[in-house]
Protein backbone atom coordinates (compact mmCIF):
# COMPACT_ATOMS: atom_id res chain seq x y z
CA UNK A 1 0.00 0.00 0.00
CA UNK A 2 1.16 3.61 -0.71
CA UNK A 3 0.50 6.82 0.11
CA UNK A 4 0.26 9.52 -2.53
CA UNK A 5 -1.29 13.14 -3.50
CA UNK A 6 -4.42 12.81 -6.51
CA UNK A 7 -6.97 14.89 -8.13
CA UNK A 8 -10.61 13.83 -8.14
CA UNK A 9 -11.87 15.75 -11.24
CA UNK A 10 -15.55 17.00 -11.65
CA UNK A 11 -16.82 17.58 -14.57
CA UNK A 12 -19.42 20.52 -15.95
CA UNK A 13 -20.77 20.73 -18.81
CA UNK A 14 -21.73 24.51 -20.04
CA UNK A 15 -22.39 26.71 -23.19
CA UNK A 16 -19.64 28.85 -24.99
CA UNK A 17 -20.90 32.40 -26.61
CA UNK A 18 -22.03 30.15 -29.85
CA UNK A 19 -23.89 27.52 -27.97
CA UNK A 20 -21.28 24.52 -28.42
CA UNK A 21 -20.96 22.14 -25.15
CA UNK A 22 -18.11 22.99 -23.19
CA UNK A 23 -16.63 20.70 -20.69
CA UNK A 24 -14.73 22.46 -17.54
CA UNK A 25 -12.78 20.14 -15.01
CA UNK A 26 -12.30 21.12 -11.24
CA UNK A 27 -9.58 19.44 -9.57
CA UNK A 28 -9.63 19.09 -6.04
CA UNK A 29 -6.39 17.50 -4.56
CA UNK A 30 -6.41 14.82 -1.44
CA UNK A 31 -4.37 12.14 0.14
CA UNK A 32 -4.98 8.64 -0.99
CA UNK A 33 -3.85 5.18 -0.10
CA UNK A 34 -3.39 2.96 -3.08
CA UNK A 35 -4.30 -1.01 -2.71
CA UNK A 36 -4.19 -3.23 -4.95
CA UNK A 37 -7.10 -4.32 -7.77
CA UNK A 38 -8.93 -7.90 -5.89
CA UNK A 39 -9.23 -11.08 -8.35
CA UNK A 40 -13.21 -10.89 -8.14
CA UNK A 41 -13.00 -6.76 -9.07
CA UNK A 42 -10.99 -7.66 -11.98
CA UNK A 43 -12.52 -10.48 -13.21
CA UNK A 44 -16.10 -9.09 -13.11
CA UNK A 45 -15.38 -5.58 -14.67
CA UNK A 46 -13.58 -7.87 -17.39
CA UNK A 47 -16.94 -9.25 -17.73
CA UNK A 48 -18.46 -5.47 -18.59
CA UNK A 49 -15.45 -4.73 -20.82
CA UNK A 50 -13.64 -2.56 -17.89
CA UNK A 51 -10.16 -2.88 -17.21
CA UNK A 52 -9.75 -1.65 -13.68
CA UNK A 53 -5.76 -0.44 -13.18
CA UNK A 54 -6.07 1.00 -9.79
CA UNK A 55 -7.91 1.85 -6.38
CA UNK A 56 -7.54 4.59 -4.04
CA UNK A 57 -9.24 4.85 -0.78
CA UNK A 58 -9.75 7.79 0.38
CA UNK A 59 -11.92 10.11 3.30
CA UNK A 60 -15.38 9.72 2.09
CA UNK A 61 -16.68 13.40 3.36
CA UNK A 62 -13.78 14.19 0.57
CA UNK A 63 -15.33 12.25 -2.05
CA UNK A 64 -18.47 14.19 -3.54
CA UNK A 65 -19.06 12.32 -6.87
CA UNK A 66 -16.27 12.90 -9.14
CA UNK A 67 -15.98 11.07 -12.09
CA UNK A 68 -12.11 11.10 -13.17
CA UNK A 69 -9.26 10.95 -10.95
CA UNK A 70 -5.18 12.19 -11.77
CA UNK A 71 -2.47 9.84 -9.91
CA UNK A 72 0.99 10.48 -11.10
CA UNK A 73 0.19 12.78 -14.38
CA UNK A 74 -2.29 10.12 -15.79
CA UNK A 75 -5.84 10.51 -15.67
CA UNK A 76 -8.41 7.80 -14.72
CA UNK A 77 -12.03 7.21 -15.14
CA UNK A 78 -13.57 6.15 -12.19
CA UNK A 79 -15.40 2.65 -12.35
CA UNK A 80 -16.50 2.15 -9.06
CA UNK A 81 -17.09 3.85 -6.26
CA UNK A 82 -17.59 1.27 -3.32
CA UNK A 83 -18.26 2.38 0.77
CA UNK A 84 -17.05 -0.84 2.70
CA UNK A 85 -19.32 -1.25 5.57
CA UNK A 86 -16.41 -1.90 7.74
CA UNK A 87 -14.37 0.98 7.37
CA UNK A 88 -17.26 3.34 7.21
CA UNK A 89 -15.38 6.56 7.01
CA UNK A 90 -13.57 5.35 3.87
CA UNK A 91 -14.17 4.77 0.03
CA UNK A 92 -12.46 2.65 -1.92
CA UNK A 93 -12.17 4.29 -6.16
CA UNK A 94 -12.02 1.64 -8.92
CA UNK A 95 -10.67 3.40 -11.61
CA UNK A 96 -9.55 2.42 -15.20
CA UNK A 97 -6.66 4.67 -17.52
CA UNK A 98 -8.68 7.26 -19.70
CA UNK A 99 -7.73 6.21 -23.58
CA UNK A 100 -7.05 8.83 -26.64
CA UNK A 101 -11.03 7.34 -27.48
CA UNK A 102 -12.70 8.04 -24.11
């Protein structure tokens, strides 16, 4: 397990002076332990056509629904976002490596 600085990224979606769809990220920076992806995550998100890289648990009052995460200068889409009953105060973030096509 390590410890290490990331940026869970919301996303908003508003219109330019022309009326195109504009997407604006907001980064908001926390610390995050990083564990390691379990046989049964992988293994089912195979099954959906995911390919879950890596998981961060974080606070979960930090956590308000972002949808991309930055770890070491490469962005992730989050998969799964997954409250462990035993360890209330903490949510574990499936996440996959964004590709040039999504």
């Amino acid at each position: 397990m390590q410890n290490l600085k990331i940026k869970l990224i919301s996303i908003t979606v508003t219109d330019d002076d022309i009326g195109n769809q504009v997407e604006e990220e907001t980064a908001t920076e926390v610390w995050a332990e990083e564990t390691g992806i379990r046989q049964s995550e992988f293994y089912a998100a195979a099954v959906a056509g995911l390919k879950p890289e890596r998981t961060f648990v974080i606070w979960a009052n930090e956590y308000s629904g972002q949808t991309k995460i930055e770890a070491d200068g490469v962005k992730y889409k989050l998969i799964r976002a997954y409250n462990n009953p035993s360890k209330s105060e903490m949510i574990e973030l499936v996440c996959e490596k964004v590709t040039a096509d999504g």
